[in-house]
PDB file of N, CA and C in Angstrom:
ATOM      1  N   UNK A   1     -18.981  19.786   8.101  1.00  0.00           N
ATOM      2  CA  UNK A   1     -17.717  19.870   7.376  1.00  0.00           C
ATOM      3  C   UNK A   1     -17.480  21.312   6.931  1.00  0.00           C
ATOM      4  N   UNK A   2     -15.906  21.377   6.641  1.00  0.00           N
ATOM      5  CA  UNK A   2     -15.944  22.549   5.845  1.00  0.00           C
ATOM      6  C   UNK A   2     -15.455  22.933   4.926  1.00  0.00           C
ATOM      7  N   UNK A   3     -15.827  23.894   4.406  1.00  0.00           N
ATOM      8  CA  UNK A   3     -15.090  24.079   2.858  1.00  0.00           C
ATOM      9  C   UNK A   3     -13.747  24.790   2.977  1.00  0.00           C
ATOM     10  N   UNK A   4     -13.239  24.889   1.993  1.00  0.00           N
ATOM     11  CA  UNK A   4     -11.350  25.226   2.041  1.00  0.00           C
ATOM     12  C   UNK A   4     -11.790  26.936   2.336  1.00  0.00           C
ATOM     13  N   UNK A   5     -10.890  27.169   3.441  1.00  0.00           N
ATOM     14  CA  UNK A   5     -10.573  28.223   4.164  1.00  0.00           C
ATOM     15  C   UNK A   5      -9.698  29.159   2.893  1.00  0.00           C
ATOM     16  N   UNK A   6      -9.277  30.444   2.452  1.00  0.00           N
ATOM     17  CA  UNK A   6      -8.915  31.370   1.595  1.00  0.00           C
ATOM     18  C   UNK A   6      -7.404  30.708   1.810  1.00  0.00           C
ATOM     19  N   UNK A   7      -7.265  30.259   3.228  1.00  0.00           N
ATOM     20  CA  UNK A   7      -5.505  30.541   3.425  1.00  0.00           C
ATOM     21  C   UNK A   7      -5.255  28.957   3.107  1.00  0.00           C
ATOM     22  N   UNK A   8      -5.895  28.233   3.566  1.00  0.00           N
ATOM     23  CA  UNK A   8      -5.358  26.600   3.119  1.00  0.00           C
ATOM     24  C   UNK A   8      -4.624  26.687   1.813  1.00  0.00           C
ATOM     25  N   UNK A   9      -3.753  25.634   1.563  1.00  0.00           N
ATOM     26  CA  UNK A   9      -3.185  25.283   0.497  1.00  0.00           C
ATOM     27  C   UNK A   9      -2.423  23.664   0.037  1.00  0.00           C
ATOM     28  N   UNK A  10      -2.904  23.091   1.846  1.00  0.00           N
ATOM     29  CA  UNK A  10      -2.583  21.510   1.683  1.00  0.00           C
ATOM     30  C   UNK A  10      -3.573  20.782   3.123  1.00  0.00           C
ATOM     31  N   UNK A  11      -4.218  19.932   2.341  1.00  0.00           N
ATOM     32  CA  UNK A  11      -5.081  19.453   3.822  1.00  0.00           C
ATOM     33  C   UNK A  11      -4.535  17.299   3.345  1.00  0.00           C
ATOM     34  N   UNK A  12      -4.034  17.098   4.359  1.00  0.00           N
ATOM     35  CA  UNK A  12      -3.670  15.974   4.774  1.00  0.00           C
ATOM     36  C   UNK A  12      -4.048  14.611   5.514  1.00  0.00           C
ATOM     37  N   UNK A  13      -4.273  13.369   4.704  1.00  0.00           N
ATOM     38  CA  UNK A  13      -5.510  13.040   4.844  1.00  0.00           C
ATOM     39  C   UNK A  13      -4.312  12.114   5.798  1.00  0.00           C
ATOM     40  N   UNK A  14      -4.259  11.344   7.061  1.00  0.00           N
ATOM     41  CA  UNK A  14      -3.491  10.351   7.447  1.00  0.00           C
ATOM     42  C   UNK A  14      -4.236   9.230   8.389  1.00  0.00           C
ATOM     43  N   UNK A  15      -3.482   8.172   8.896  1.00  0.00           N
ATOM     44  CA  UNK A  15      -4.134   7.095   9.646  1.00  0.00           C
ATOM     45  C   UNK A  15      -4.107   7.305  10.735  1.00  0.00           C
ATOM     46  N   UNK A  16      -4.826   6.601  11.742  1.00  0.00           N
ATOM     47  CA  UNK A  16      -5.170   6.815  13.197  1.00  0.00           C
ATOM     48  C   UNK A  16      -5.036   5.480  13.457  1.00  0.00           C
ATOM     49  N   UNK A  17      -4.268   4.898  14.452  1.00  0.00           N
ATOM     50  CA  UNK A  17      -4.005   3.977  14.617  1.00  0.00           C
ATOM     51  C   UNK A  17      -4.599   3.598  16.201  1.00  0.00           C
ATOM     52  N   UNK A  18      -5.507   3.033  16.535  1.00  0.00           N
ATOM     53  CA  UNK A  18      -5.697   2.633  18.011  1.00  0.00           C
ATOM     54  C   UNK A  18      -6.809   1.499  17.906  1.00  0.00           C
ATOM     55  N   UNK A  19      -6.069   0.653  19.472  1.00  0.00           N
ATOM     56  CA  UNK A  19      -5.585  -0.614  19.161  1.00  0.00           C
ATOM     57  C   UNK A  19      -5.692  -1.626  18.351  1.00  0.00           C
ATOM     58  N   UNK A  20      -6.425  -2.306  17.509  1.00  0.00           N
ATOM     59  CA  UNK A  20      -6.232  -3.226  16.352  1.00  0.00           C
ATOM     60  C   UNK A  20      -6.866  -2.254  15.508  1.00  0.00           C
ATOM     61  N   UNK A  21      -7.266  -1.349  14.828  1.00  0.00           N
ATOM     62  CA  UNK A  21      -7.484  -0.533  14.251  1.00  0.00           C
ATOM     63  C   UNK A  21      -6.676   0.514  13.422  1.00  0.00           C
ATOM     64  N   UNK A  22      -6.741   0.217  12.210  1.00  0.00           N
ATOM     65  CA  UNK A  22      -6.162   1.451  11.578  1.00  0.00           C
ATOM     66  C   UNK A  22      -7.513   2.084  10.967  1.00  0.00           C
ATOM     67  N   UNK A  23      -7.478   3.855  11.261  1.00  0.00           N
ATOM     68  CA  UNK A  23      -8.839   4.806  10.640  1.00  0.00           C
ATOM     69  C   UNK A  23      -8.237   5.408  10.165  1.00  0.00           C
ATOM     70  N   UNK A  24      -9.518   6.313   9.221  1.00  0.00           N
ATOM     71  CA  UNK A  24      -8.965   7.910   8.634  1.00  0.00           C
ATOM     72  C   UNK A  24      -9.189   8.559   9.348  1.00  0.00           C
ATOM     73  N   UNK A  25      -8.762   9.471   9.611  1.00  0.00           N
ATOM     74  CA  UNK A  25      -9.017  11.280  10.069  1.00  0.00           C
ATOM     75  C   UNK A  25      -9.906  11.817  10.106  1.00  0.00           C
ATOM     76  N   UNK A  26     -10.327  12.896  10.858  1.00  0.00           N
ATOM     77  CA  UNK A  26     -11.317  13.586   9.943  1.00  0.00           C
ATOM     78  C   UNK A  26     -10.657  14.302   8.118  1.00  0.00           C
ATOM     79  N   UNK A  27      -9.446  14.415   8.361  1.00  0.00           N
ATOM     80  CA  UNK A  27      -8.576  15.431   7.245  1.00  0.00           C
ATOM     81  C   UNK A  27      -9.371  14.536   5.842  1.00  0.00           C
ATOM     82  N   UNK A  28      -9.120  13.191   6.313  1.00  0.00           N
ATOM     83  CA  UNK A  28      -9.684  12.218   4.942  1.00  0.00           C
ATOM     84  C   UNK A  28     -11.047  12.112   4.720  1.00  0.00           C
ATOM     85  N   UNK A  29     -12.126  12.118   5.789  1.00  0.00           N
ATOM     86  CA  UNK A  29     -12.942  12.728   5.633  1.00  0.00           C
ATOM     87  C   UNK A  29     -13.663  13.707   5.301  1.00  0.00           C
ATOM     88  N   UNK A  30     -12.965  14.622   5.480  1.00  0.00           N
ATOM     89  CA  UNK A  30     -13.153  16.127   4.422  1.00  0.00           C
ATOM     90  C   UNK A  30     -12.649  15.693   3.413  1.00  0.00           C
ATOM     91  N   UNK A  31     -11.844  15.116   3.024  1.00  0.00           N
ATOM     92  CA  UNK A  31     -11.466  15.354   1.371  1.00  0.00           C
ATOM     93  C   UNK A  31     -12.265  14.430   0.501  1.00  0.00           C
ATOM     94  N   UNK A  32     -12.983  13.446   1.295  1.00  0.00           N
ATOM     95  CA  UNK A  32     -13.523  12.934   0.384  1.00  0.00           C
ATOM     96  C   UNK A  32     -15.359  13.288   0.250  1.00  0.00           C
ATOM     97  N   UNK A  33     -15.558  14.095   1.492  1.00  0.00           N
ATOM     98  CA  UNK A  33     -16.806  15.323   1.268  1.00  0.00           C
ATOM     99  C   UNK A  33     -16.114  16.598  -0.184  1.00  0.00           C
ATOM    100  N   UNK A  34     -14.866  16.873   0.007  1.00  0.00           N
ATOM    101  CA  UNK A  34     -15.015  17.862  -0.576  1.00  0.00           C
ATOM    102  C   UNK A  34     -14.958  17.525  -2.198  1.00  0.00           C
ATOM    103  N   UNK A  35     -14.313  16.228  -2.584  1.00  0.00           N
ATOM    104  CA  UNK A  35     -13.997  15.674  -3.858  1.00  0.00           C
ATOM    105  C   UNK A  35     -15.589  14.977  -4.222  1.00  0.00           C
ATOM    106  N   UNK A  36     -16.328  14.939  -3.480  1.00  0.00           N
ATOM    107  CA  UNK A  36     -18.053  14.175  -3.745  1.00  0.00           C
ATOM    108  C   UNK A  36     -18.865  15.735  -3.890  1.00  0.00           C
ATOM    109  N   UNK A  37     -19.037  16.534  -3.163  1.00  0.00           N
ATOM    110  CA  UNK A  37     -19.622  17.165  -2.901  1.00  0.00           C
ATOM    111  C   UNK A  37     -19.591  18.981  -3.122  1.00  0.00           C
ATOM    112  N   UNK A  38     -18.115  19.439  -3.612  1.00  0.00           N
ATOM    113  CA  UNK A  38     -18.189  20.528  -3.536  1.00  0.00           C
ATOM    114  C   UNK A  38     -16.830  21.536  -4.589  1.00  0.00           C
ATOM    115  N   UNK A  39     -15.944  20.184  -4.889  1.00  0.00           N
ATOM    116  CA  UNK A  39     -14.930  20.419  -5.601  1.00  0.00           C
ATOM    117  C   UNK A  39     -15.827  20.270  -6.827  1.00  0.00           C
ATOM    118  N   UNK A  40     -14.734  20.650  -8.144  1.00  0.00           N
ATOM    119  CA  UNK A  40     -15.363  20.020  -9.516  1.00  0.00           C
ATOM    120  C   UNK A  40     -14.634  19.147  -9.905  1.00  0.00           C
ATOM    121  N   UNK A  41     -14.260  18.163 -10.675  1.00  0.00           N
ATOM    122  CA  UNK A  41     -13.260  17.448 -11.470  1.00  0.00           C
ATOM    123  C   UNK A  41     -13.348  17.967 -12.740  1.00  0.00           C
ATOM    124  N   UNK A  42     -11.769  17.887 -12.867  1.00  0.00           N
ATOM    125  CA  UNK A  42     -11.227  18.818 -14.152  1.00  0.00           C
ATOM    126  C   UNK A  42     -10.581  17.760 -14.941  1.00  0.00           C
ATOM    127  N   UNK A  43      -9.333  16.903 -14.681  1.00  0.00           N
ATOM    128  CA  UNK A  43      -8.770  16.145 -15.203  1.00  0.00           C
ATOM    129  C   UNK A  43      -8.243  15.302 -13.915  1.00  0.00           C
ATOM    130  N   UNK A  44      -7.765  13.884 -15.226  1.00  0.00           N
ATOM    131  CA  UNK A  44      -7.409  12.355 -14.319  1.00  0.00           C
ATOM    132  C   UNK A  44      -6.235  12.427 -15.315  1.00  0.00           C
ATOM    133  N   UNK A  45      -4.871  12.092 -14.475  1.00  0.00           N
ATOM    134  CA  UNK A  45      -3.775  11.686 -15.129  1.00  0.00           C
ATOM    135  C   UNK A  45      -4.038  10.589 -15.597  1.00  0.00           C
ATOM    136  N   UNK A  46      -3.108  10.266 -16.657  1.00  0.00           N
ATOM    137  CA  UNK A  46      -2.585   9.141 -17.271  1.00  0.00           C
ATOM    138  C   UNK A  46      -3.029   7.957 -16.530  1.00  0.00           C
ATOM    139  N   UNK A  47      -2.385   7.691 -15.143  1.00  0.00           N
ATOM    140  CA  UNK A  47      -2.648   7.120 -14.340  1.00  0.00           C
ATOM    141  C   UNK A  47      -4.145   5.995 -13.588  1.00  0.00           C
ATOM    142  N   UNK A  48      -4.764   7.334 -13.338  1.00  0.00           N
ATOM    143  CA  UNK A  48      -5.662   7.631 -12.869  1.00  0.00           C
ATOM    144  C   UNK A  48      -5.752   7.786 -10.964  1.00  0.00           C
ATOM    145  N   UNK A  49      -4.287   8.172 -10.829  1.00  0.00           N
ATOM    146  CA  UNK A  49      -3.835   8.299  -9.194  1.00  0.00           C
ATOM    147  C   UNK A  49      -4.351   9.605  -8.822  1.00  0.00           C
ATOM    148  N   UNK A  50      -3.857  10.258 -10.265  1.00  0.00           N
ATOM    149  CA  UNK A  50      -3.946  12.256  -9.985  1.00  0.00           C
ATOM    150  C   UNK A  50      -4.812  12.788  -9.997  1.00  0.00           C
ATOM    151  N   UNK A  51      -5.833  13.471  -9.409  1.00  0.00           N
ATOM    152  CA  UNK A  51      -7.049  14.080 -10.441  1.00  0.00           C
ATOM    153  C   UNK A  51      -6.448  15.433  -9.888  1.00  0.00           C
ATOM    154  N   UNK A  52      -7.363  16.160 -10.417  1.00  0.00           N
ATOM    155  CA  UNK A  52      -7.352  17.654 -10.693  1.00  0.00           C
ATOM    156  C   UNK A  52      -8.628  18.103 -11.012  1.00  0.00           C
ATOM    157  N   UNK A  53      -8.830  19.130  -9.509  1.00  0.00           N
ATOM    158  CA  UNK A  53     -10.167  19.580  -9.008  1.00  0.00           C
ATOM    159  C   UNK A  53     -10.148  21.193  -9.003  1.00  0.00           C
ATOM    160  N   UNK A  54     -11.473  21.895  -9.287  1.00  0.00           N
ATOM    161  CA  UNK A  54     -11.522  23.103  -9.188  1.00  0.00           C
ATOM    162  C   UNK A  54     -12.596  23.822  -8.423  1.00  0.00           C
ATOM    163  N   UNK A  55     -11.813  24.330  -7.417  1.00  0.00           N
ATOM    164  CA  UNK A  55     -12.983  24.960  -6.012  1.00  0.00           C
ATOM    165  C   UNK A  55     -14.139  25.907  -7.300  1.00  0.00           C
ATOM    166  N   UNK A  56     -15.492  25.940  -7.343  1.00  0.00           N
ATOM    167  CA  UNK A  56     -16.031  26.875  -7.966  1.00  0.00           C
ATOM    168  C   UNK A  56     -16.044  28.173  -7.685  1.00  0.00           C
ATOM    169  N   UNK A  57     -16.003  28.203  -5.458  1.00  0.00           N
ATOM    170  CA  UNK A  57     -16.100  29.497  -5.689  1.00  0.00           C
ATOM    171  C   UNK A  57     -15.090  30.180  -6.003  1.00  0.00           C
ATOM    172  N   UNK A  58     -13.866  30.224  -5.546  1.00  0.00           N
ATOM    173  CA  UNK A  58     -12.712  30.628  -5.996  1.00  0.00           C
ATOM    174  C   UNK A  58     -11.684  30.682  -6.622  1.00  0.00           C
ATOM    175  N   UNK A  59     -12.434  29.095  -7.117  1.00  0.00           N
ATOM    176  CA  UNK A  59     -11.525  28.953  -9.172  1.00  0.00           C
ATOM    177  C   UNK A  59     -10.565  28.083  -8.527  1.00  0.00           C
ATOM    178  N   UNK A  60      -9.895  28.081  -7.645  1.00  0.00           N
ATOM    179  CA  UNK A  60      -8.334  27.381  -7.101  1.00  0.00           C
ATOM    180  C   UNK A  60      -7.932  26.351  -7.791  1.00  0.00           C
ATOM    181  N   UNK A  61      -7.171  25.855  -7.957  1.00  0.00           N
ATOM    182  CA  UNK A  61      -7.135  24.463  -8.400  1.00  0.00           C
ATOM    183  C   UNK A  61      -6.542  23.282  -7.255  1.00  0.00           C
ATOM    184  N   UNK A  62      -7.185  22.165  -7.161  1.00  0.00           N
ATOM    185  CA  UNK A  62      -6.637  21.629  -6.324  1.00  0.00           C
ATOM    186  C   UNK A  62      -6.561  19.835  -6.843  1.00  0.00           C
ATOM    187  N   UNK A  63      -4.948  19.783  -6.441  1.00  0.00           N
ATOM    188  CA  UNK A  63      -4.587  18.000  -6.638  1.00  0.00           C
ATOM    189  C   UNK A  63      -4.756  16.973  -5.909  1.00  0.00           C
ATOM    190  N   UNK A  64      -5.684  16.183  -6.061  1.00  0.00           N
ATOM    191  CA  UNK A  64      -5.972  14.967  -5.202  1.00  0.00           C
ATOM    192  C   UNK A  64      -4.912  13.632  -5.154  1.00  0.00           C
ATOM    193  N   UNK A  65      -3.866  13.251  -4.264  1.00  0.00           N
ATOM    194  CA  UNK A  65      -3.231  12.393  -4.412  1.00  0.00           C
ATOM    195  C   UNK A  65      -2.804  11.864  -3.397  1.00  0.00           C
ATOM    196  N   UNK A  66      -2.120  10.436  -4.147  1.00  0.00           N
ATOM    197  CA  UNK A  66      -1.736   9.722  -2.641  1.00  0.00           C
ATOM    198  C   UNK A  66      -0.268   9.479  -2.126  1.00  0.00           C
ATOM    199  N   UNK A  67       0.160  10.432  -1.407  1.00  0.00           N
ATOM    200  CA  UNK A  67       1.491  10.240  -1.190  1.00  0.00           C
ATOM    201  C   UNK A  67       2.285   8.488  -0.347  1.00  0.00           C
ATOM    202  N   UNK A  68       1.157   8.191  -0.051  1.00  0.00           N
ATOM    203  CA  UNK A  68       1.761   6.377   0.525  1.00  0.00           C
ATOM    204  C   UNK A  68       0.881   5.623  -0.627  1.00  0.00           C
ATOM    205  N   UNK A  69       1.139   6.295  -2.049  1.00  0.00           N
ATOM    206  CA  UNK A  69       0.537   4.766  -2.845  1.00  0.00           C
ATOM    207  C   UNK A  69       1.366   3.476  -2.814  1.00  0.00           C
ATOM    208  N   UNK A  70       1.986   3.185  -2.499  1.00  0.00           N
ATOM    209  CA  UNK A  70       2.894   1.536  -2.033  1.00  0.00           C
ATOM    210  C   UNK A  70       1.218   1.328  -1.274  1.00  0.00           C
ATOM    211  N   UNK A  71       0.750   2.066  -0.327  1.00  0.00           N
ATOM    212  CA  UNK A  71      -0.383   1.476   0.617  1.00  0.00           C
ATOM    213  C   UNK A  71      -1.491   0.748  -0.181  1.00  0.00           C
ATOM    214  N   UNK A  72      -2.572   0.038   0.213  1.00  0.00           N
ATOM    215  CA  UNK A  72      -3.158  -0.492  -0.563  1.00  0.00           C
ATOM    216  C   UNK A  72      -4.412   0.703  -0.665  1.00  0.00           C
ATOM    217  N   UNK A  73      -4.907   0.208  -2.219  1.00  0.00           N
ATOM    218  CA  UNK A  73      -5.958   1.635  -2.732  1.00  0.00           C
ATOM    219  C   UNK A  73      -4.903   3.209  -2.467  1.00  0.00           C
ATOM    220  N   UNK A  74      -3.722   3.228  -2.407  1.00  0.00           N
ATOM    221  CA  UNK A  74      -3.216   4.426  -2.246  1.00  0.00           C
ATOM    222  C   UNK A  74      -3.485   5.516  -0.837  1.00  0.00           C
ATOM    223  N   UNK A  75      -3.751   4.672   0.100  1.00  0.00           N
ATOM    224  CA  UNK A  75      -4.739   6.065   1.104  1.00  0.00           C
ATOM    225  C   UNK A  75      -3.596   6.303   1.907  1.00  0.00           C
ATOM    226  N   UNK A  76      -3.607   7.205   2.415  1.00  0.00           N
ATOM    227  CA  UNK A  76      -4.553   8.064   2.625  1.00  0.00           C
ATOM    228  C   UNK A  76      -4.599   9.612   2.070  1.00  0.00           C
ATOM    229  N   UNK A  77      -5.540  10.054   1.282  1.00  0.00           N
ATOM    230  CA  UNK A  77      -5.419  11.025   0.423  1.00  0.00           C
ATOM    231  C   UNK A  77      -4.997  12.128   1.195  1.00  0.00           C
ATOM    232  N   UNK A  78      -4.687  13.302   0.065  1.00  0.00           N
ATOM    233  CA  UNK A  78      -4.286  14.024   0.373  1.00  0.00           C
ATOM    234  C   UNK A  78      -4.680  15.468  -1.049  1.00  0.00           C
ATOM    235  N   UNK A  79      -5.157  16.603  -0.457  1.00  0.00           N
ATOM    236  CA  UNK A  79      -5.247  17.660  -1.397  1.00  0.00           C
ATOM    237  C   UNK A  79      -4.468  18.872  -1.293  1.00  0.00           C
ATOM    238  N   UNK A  80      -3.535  19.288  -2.403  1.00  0.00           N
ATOM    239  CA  UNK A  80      -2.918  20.414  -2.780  1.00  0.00           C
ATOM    240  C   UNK A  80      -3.147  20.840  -3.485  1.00  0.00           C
ATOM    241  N   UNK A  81      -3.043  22.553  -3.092  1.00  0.00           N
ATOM    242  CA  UNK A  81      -3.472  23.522  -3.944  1.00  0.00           C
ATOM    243  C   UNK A  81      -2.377  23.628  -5.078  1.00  0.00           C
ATOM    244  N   UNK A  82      -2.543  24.186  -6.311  1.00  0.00           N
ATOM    245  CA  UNK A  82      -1.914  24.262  -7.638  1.00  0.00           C
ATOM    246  C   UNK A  82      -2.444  25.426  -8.089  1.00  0.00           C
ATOM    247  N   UNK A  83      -1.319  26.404  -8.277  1.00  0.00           N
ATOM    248  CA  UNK A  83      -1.757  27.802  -9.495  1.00  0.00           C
ATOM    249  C   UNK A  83      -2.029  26.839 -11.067  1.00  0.00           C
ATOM    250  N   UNK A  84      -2.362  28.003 -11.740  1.00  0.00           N
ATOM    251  CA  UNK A  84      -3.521  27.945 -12.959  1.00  0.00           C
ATOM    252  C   UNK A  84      -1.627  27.449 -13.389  1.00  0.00           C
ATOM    253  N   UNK A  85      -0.662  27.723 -13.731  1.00  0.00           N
ATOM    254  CA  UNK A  85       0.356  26.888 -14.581  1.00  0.00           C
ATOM    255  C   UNK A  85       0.396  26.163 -14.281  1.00  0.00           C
ATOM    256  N   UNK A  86       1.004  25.618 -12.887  1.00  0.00           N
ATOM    257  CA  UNK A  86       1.396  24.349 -12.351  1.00  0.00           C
ATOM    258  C   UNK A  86       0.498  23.239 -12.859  1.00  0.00           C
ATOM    259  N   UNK A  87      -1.273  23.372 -12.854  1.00  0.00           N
ATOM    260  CA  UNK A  87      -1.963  22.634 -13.267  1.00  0.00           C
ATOM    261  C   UNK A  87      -2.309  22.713 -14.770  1.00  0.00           C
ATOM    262  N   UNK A  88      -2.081  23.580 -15.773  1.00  0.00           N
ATOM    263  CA  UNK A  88      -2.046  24.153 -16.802  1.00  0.00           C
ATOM    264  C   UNK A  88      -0.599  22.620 -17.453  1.00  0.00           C
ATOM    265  N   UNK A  89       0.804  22.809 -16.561  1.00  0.00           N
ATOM    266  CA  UNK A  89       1.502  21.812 -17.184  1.00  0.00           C
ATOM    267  C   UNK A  89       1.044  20.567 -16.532  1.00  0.00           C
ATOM    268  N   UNK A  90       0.854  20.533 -15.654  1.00  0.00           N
ATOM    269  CA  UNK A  90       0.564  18.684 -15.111  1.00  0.00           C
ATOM    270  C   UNK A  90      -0.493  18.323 -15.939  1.00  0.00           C
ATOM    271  N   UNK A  91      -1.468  19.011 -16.174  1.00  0.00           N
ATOM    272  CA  UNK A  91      -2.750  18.410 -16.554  1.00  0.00           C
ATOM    273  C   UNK A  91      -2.982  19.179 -18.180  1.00  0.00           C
ATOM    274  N   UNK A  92      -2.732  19.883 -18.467  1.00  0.00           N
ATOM    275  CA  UNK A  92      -3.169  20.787 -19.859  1.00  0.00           C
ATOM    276  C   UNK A  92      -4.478  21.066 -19.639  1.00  0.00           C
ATOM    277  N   UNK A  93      -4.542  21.675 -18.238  1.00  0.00           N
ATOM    278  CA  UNK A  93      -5.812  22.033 -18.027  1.00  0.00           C
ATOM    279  C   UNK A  93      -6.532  23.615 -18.713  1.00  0.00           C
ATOM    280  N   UNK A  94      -7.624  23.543 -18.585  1.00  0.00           N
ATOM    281  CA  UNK A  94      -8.160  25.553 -18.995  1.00  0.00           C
ATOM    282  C   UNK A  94      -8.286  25.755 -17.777  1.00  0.00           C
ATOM    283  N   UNK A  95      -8.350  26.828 -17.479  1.00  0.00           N
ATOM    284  CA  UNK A  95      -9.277  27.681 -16.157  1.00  0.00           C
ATOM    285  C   UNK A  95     -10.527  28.157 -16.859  1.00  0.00           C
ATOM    286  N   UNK A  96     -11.776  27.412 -16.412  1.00  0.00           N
ATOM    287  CA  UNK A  96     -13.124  27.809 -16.324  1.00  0.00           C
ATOM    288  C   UNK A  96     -13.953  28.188 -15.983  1.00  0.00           C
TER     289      UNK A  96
END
């Protein structure tokens, strides 16, 4: 696997559909290496749909979410990058 590239800023987790089969990606597979294994968790919305993760080495901030939550469990994830405000107002986060 790999870790977020300097230039990334949205990695997209979607379904694979072949024949009676619906899968994840690899995209969803990385995100859920990188949200176990290498991100930090910072904050969980209200919710608990949103979290809000922080790359260590490069501080970034990044939003874990599910843009087809109608789907069941919300999948297939998806991570965007967020400057220190953007996540500063969504979350009342610090930078640490």
């Amino acid at each position: 696997m790999n870790v977020i590239s300097e230039n990334e800023t949205l990695i997209e987790g979607k379904w694979v559909v072949t024949d009676d089969q619906i899968l994840s990606n690899e995209a969803c597979k990385r995100i859920e290496w990188l949200i176990s294994d290498i991100l930090k968790l910072i904050r969980v919305d209200m919710s608990g749909w949103e979290k809000l993760y922080q790359d260590p080495k490069d501080k970034r901030f990044w939003l874990l979410y599910y843009p087809q939550g109608e789907m069941h469990e919300g999948w297939p994830p998806s991570l965007m990058e967020m400057t220190y405000k953007e996540a500063e107002l969504r979350f009342n986060a610090k930078n640490k």
